[in-house]
N, C-alpha and C. Protein backbone atom coordinates (compact mmCIF):
# COMPACT_ATOMS: atom_id res chain seq x y z
N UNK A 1 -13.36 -9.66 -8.95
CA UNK A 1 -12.99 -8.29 -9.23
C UNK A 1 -11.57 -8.26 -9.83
N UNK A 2 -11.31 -7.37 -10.86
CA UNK A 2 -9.83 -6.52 -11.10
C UNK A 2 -8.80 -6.33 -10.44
N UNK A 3 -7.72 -6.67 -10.88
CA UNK A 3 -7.11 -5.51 -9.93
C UNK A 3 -7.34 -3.87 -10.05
N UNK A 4 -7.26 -3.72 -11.10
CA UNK A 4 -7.91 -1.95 -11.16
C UNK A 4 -9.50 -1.93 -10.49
N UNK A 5 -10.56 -2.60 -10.16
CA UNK A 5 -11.47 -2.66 -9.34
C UNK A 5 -11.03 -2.48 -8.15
N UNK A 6 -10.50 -3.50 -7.25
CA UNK A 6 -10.02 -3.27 -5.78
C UNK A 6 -8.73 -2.32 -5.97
N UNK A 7 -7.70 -2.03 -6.24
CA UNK A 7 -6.96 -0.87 -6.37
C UNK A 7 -7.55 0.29 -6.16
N UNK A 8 -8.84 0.84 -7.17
CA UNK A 8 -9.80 1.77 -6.98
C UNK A 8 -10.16 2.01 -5.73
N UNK A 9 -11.01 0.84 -4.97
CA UNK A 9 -11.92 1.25 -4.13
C UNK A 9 -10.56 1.04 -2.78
N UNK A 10 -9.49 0.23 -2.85
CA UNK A 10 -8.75 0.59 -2.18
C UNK A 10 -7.90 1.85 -1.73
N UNK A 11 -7.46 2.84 -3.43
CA UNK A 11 -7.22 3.85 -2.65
C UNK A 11 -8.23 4.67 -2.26
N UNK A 12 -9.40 4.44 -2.34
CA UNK A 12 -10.61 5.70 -2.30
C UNK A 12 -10.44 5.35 -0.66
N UNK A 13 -10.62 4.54 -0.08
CA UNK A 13 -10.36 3.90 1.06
C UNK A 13 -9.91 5.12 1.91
N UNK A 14 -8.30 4.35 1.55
CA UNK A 14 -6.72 4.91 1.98
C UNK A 14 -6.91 6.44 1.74
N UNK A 15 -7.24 6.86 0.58
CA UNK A 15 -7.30 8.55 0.81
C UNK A 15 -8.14 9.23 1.51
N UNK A 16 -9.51 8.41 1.95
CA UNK A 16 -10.45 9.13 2.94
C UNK A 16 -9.72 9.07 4.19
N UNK A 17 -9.17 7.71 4.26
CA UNK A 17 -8.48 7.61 5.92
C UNK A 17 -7.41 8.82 6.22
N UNK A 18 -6.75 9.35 5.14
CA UNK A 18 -5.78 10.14 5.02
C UNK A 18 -6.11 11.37 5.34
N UNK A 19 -7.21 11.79 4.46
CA UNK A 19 -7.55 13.16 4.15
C UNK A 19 -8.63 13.34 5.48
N UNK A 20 -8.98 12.59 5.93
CA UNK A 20 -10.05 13.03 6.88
C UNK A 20 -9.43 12.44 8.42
N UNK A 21 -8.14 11.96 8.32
CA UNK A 21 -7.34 11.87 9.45
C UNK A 21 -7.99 10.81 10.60
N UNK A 22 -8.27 9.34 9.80
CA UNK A 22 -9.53 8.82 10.72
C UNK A 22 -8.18 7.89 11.42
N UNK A 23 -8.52 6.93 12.74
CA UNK A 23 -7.89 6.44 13.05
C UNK A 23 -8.09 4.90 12.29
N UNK A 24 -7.45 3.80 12.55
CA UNK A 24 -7.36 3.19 11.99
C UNK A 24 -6.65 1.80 13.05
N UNK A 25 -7.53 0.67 13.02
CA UNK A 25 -7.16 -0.22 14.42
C UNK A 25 -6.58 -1.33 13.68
N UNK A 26 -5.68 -2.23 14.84
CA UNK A 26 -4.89 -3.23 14.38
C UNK A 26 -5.57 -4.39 13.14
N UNK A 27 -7.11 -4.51 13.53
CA UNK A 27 -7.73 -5.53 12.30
C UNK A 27 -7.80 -4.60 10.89
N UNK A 28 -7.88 -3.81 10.95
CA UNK A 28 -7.96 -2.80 9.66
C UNK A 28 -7.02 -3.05 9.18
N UNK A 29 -5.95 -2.73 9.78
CA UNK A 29 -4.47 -2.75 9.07
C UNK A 29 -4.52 -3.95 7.98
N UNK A 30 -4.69 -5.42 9.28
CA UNK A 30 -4.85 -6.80 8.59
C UNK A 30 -5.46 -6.78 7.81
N UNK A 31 -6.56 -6.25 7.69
CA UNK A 31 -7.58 -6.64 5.82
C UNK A 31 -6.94 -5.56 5.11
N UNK A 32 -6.36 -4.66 5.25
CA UNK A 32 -5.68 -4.13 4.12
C UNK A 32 -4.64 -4.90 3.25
N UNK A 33 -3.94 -5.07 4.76
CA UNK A 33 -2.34 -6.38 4.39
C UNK A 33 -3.47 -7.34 3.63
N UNK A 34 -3.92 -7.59 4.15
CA UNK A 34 -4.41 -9.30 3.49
C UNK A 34 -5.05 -8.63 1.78
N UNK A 35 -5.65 -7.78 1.64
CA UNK A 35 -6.69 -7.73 0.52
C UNK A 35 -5.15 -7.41 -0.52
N UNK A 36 -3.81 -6.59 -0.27
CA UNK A 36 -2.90 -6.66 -1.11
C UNK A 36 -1.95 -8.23 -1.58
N UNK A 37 -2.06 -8.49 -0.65
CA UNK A 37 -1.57 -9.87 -0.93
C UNK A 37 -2.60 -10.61 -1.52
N UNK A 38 -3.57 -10.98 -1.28
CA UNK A 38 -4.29 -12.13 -2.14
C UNK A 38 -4.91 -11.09 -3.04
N UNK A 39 -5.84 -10.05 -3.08
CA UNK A 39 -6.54 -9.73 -4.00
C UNK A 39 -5.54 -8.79 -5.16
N UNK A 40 -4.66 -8.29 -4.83
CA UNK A 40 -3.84 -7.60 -5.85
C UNK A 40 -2.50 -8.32 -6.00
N UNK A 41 -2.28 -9.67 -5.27
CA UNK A 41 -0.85 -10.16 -5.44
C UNK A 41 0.47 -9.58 -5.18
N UNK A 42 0.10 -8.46 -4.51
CA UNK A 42 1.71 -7.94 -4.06
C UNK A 42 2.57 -8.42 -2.94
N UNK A 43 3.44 -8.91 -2.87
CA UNK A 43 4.44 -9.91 -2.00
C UNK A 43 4.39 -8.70 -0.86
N UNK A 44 3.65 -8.34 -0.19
CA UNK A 44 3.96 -7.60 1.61
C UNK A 44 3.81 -8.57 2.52
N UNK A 45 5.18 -7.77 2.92
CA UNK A 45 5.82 -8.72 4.19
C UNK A 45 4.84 -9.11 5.36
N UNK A 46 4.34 -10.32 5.85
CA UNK A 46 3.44 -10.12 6.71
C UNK A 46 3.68 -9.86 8.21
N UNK A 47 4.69 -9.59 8.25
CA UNK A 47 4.53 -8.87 10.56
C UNK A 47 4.20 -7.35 10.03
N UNK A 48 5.39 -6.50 8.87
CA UNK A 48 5.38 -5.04 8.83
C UNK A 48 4.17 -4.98 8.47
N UNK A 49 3.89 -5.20 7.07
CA UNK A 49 2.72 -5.24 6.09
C UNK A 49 2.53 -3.96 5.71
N UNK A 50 1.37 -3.33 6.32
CA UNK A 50 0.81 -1.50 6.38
C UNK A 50 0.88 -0.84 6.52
N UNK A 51 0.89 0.22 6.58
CA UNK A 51 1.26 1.22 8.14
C UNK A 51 0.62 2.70 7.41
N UNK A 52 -0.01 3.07 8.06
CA UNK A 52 -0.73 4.22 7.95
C UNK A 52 -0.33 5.36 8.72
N UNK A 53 0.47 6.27 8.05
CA UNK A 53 0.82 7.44 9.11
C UNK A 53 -0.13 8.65 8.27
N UNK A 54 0.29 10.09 9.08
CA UNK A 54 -0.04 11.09 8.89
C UNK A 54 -0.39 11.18 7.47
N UNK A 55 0.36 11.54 6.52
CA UNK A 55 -0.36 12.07 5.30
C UNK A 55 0.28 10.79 4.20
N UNK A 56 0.03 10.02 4.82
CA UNK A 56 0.41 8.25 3.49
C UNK A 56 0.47 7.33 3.87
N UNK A 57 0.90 6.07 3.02
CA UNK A 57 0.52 4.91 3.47
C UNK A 57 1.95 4.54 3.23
N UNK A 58 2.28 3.08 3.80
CA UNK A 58 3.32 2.31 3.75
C UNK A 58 3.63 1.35 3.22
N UNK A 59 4.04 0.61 2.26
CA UNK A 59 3.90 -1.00 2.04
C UNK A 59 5.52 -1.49 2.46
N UNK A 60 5.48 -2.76 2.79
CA UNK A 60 6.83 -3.08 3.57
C UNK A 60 6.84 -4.29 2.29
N UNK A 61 7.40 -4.29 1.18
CA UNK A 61 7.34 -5.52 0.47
C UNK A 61 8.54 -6.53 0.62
N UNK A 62 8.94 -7.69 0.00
CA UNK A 62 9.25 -8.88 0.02
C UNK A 62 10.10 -8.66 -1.59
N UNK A 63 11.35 -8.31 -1.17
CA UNK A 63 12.19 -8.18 -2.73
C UNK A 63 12.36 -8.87 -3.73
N UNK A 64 12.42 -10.60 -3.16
CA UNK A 64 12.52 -11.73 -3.74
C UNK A 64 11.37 -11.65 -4.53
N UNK A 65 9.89 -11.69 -4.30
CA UNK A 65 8.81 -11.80 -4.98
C UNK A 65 8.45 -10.50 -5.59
N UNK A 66 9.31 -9.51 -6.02
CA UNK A 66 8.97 -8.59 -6.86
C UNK A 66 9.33 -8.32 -7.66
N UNK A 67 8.40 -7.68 -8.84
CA UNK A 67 8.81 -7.63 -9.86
C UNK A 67 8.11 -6.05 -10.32
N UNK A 68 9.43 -5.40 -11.24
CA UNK A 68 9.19 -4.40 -11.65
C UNK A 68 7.57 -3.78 -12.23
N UNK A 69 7.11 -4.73 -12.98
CA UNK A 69 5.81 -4.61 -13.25
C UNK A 69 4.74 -4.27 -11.97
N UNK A 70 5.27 -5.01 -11.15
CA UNK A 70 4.03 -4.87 -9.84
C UNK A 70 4.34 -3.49 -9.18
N UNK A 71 5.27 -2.88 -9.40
CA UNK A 71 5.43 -1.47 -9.03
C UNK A 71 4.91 -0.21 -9.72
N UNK A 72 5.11 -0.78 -11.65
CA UNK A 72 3.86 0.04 -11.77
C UNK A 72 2.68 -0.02 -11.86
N UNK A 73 2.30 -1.25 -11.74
CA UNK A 73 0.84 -1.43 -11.94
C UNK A 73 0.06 -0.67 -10.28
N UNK A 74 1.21 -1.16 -9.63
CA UNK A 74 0.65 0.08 -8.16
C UNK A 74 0.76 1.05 -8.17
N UNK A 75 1.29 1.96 -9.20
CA UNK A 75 1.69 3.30 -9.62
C UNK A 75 0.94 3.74 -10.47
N UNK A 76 0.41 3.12 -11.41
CA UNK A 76 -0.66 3.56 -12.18
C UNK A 76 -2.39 3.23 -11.34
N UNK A 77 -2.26 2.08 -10.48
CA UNK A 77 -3.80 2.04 -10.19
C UNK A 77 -4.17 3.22 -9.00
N UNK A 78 -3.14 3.43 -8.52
CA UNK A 78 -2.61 4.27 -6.96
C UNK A 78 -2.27 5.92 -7.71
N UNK A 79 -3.14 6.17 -8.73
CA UNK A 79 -2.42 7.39 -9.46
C UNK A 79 -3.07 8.69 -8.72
N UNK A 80 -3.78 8.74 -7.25
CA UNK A 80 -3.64 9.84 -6.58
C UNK A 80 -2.19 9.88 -5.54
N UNK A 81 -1.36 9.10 -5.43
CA UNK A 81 -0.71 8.84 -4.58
C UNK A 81 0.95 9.30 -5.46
N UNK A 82 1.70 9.80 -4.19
CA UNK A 82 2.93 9.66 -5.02
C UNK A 82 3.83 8.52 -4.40
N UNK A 83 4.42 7.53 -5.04
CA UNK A 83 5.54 6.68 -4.72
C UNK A 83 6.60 7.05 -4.37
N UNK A 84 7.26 6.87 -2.97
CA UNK A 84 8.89 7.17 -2.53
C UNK A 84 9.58 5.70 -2.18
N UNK A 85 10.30 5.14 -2.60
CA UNK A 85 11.66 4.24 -2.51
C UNK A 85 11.43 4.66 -1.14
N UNK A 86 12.10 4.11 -0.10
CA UNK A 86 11.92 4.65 1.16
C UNK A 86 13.07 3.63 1.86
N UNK A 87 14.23 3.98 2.58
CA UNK A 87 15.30 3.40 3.44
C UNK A 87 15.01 2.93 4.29
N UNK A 88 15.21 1.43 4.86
CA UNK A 88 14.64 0.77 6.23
C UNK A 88 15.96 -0.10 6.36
N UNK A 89 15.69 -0.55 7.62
CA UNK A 89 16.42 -1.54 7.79
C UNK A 89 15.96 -3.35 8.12
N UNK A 90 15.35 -3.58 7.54
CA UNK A 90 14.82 -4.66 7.34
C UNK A 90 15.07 -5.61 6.34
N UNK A 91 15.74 -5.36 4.85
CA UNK A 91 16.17 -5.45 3.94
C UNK A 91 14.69 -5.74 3.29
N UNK A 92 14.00 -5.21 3.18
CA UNK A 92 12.52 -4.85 2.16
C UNK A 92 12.95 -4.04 1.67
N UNK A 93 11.51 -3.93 0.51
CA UNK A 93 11.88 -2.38 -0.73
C UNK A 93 10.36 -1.67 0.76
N UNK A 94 10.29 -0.38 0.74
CA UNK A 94 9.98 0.29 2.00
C UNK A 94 8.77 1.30 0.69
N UNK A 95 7.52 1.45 0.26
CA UNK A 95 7.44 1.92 -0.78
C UNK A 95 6.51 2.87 0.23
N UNK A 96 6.72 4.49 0.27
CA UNK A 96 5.05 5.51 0.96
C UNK A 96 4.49 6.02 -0.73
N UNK A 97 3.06 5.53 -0.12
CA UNK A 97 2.23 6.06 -0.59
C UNK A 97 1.59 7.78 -0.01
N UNK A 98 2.07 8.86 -0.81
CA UNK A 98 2.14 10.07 -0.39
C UNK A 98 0.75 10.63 -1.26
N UNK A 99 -0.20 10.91 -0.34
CA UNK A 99 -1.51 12.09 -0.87
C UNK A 99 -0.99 13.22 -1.54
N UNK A 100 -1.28 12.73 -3.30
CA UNK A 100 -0.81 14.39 -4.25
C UNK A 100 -1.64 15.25 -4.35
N UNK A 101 -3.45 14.64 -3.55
CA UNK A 101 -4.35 16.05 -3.85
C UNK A 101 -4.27 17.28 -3.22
């Protein structure tokens, strides 16, 4: 598969979990973390990794292994979602994925 293939069915995923407020258990998290790292290549950190709150998602990435491109290519495949820079203290880039429907 694509990355615009799994991106797709990933946020269709992430926005049902969102929009329909489902819960979401510790192995879930892990195949999310895991399917961004190997199937879309994005450097997330693996203890933070995911995090699914109220109305968005979280990615905890790995600064060293990023590159501008991989931010938009998650910005364009993720194009129901809005992107926030987000402040942590961990020294990661902290990126929420925010529901724009």
């Amino acid at each position: 598969m694509t990355f615009d293939e799994v991106a797709s069915k990933l946020q269709c995923e992430l926005a049902d979990i969102i929009m329909n407020r489902k819960e979401v258990n510790e192995y879930e998290l892990i195949v999310y973390k895991y399917l961004f790292i190997t199937e879309l290549k994005i450097p997330v950190h693996e203890d933070l990794g995911v995090e699914i709150v109220e109305d968005s998602f979280v990615l905890y990435l790995i600064p060293d292994s990023l590159e501008f491109g991989v931010i938009r290519r998650l910005d364009d495949a993720f194009d129901r979602f809005r992107i926030t820079f987000m402040p942590n203290d961990y020294g990661l880039v902290k990126l929420k994925f925010e529901l724009s429907d």
